[in-house]
N, C-alpha and C. Protein backbone atom coordinates (compact mmCIF):
# COMPACT_ATOMS: atom_id res chain seq x y z
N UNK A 1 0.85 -1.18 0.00
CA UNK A 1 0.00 0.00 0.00
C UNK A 1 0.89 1.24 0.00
N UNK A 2 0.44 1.88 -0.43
CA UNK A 2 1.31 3.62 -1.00
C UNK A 2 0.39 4.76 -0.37
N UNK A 3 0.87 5.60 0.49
CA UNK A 3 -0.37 6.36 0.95
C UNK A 3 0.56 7.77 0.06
N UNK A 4 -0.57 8.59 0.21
CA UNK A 4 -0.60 10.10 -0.57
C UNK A 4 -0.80 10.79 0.82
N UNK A 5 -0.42 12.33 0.83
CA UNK A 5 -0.70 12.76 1.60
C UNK A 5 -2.34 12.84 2.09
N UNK A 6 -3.11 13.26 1.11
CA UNK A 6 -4.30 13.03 1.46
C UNK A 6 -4.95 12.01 1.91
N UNK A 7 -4.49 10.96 1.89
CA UNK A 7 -5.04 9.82 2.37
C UNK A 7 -4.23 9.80 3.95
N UNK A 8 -3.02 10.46 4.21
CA UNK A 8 -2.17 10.77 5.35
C UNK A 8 -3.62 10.97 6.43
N UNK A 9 -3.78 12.32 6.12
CA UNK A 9 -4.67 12.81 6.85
C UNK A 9 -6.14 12.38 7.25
N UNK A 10 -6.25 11.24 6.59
CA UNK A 10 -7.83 10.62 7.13
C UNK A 10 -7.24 9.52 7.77
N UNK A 11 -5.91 8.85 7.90
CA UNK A 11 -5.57 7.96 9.11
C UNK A 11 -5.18 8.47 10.38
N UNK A 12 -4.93 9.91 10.98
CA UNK A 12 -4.12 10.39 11.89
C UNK A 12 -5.04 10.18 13.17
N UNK A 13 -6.03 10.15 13.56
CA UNK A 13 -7.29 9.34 14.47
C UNK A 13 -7.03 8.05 15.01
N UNK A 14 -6.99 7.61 13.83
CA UNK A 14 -6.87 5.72 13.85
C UNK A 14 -5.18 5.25 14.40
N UNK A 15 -4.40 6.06 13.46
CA UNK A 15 -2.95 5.88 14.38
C UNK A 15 -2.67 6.12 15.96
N UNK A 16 -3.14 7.39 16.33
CA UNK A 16 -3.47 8.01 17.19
C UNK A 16 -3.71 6.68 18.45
N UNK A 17 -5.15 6.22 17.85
CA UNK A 17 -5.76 5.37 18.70
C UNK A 17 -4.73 4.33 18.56
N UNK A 18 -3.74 3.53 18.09
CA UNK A 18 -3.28 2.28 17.72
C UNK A 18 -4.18 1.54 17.00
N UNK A 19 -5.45 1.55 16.04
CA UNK A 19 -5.87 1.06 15.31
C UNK A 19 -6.45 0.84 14.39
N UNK A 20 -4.80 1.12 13.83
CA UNK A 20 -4.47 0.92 12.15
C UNK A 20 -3.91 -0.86 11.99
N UNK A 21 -4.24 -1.11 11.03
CA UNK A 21 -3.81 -2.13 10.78
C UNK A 21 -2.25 -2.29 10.48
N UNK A 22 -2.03 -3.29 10.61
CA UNK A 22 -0.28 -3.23 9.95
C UNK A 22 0.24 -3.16 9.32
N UNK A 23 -0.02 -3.46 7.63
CA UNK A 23 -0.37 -2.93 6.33
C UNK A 23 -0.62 -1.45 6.64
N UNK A 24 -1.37 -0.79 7.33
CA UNK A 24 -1.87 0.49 7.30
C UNK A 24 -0.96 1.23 7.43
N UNK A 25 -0.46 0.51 8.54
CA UNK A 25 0.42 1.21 9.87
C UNK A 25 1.76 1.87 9.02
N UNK A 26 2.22 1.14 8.76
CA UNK A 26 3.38 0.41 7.69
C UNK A 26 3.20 1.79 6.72
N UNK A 27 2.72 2.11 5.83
CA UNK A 27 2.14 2.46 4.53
C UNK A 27 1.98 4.30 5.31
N UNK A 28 1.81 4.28 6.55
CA UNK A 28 1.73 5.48 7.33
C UNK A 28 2.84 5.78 7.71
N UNK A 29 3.89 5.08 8.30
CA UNK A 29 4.91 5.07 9.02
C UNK A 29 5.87 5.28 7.93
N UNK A 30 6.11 4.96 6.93
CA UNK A 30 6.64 5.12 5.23
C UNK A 30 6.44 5.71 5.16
N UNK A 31 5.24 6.87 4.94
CA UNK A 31 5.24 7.99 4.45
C UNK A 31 5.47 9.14 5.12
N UNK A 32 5.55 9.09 6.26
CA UNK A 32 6.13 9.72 7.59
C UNK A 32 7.80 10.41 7.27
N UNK A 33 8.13 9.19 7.41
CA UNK A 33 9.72 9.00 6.65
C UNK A 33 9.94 9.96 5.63
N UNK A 34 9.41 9.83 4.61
CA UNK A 34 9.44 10.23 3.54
C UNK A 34 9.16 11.96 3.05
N UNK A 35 7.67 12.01 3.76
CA UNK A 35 7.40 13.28 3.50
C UNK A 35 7.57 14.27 4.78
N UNK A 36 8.40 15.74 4.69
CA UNK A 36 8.13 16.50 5.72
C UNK A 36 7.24 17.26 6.17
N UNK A 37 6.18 17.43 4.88
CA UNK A 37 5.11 18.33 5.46
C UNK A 37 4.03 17.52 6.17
N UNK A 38 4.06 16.09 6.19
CA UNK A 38 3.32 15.73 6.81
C UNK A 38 3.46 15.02 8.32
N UNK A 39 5.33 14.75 8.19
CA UNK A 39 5.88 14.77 9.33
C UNK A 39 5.12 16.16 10.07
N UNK A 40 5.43 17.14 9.82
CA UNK A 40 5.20 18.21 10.43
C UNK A 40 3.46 18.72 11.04
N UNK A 41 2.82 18.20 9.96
CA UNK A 41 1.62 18.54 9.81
C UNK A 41 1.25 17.43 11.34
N UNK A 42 1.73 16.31 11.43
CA UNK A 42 1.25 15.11 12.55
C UNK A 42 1.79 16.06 13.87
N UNK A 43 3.09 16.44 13.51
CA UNK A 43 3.80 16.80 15.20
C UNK A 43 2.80 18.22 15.71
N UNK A 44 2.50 19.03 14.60
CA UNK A 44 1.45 20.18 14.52
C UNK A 44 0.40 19.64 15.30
N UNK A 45 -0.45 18.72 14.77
CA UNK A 45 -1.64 18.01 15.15
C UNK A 45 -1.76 17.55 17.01
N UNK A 46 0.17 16.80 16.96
CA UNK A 46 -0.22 16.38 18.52
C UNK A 46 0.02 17.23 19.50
N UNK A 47 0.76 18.22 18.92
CA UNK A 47 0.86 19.80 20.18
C UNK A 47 -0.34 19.93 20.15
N UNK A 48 -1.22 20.30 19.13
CA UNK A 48 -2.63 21.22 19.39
C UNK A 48 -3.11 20.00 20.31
N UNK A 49 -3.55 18.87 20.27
CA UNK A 49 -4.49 18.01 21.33
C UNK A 49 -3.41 18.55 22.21
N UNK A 50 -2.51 18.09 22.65
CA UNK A 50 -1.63 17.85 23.98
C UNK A 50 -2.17 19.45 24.81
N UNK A 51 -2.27 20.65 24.09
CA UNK A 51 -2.34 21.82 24.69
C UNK A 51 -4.06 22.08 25.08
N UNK A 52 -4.70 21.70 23.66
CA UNK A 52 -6.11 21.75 24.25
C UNK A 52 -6.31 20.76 25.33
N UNK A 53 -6.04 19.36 25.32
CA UNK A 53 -6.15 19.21 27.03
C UNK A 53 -5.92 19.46 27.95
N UNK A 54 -4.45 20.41 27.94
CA UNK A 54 -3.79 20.28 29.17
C UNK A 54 -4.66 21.81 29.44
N UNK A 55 -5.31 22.96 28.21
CA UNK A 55 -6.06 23.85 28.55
C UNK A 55 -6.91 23.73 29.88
N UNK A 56 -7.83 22.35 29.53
CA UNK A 56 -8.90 21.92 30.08
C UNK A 56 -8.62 21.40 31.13
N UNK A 57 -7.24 20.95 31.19
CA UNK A 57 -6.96 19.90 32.14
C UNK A 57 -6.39 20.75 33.80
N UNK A 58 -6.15 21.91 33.40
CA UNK A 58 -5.32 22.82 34.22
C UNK A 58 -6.40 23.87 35.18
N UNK A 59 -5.74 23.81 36.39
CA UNK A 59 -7.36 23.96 37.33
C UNK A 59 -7.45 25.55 37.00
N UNK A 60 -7.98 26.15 37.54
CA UNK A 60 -8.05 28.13 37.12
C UNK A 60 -7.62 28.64 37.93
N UNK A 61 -6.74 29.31 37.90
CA UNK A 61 -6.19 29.96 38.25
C UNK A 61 -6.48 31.34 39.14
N UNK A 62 -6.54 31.14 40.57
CA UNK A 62 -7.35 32.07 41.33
C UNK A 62 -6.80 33.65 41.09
N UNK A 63 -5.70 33.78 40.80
CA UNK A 63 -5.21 35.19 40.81
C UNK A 63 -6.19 36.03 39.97
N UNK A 64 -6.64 35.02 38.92
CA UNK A 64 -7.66 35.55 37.42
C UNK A 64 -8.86 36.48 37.66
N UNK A 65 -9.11 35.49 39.09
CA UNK A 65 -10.74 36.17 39.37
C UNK A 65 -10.81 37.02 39.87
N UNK A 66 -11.25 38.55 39.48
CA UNK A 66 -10.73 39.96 40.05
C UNK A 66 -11.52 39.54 41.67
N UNK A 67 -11.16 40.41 42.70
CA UNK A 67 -11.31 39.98 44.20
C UNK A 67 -12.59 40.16 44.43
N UNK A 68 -13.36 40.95 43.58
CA UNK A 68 -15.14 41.48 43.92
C UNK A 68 -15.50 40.51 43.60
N UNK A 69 -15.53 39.48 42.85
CA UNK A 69 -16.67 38.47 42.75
C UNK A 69 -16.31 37.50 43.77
N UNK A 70 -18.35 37.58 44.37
CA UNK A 70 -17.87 36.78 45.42
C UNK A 70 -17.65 35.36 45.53
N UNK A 71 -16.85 35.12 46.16
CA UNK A 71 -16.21 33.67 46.61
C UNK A 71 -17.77 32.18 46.22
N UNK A 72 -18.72 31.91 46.69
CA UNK A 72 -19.98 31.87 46.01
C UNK A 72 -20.27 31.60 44.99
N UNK A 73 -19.76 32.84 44.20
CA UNK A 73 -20.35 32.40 42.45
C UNK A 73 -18.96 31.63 41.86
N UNK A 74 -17.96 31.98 42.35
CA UNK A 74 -16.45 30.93 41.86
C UNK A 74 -16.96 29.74 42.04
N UNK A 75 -17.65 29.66 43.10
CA UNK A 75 -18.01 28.11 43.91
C UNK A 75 -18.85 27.56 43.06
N UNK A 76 -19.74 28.47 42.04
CA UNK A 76 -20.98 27.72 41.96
C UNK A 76 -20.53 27.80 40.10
N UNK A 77 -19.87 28.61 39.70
CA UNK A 77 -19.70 28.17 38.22
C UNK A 77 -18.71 27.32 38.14
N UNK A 78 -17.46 26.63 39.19
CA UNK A 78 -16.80 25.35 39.09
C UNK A 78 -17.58 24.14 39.28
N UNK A 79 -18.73 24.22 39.93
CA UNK A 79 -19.49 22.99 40.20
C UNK A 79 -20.64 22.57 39.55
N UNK A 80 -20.40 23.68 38.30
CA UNK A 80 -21.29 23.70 37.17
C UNK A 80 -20.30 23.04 36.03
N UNK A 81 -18.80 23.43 35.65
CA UNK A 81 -18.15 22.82 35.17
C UNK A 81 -18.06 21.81 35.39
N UNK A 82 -17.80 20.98 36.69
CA UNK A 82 -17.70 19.64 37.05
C UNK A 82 -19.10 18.88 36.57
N UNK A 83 -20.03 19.47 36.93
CA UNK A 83 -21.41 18.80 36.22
C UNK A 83 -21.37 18.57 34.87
N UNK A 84 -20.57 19.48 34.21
CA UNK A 84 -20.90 19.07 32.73
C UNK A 84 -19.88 18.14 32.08
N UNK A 85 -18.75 18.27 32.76
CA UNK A 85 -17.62 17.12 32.72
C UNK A 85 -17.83 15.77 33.18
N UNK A 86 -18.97 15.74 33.93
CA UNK A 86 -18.91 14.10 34.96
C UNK A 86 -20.42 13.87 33.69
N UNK A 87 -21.07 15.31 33.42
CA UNK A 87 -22.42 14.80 32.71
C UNK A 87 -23.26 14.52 34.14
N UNK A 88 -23.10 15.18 35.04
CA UNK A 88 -24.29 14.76 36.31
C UNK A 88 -25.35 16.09 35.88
């Protein structure tokens, strides 16, 4: 199998996950090698996830919340976030 770049980009999910086939894998991993814009375009791809999670993942930062709002509503729009994260 011979991948094109365009076909690059509709496996980067499935690699991602580990499930590409080995033939697939192979045929991905070759063209990796080979081409730099798509070397680049993948390492592009896993900064942006790695940063949008760690966005989400990173608690808030109290200095942010100017000192007038009261303590209360911090309380009650984090436990609104957590609701929509757990889905309760």
């Amino acid at each position: 199998m011979k991948m094109k770049c365009r076909d690059f980009t509709q496996f980067i999910l499935e690699y991602q996950a580990g499930e590409l086939s080995a033939e697939t894998r192979l045929a991905f991993e070759q063209h990796l090698r080979k081409c730099r814009n798509c070397d680049h375009y993948l390492h592009g791809y896993e900064l942006t996830v790695l940063l949008e999670k760690a966005a989400f993942a990173a608690p808030p930062d109290d200095h942010l919340v100017p000192a007038e709002v009261p303590e209360e509503l911090v309380q009650a729009i984090l436990a609104a976030q957590r609701r929509e994260t757990t889905g309760s």
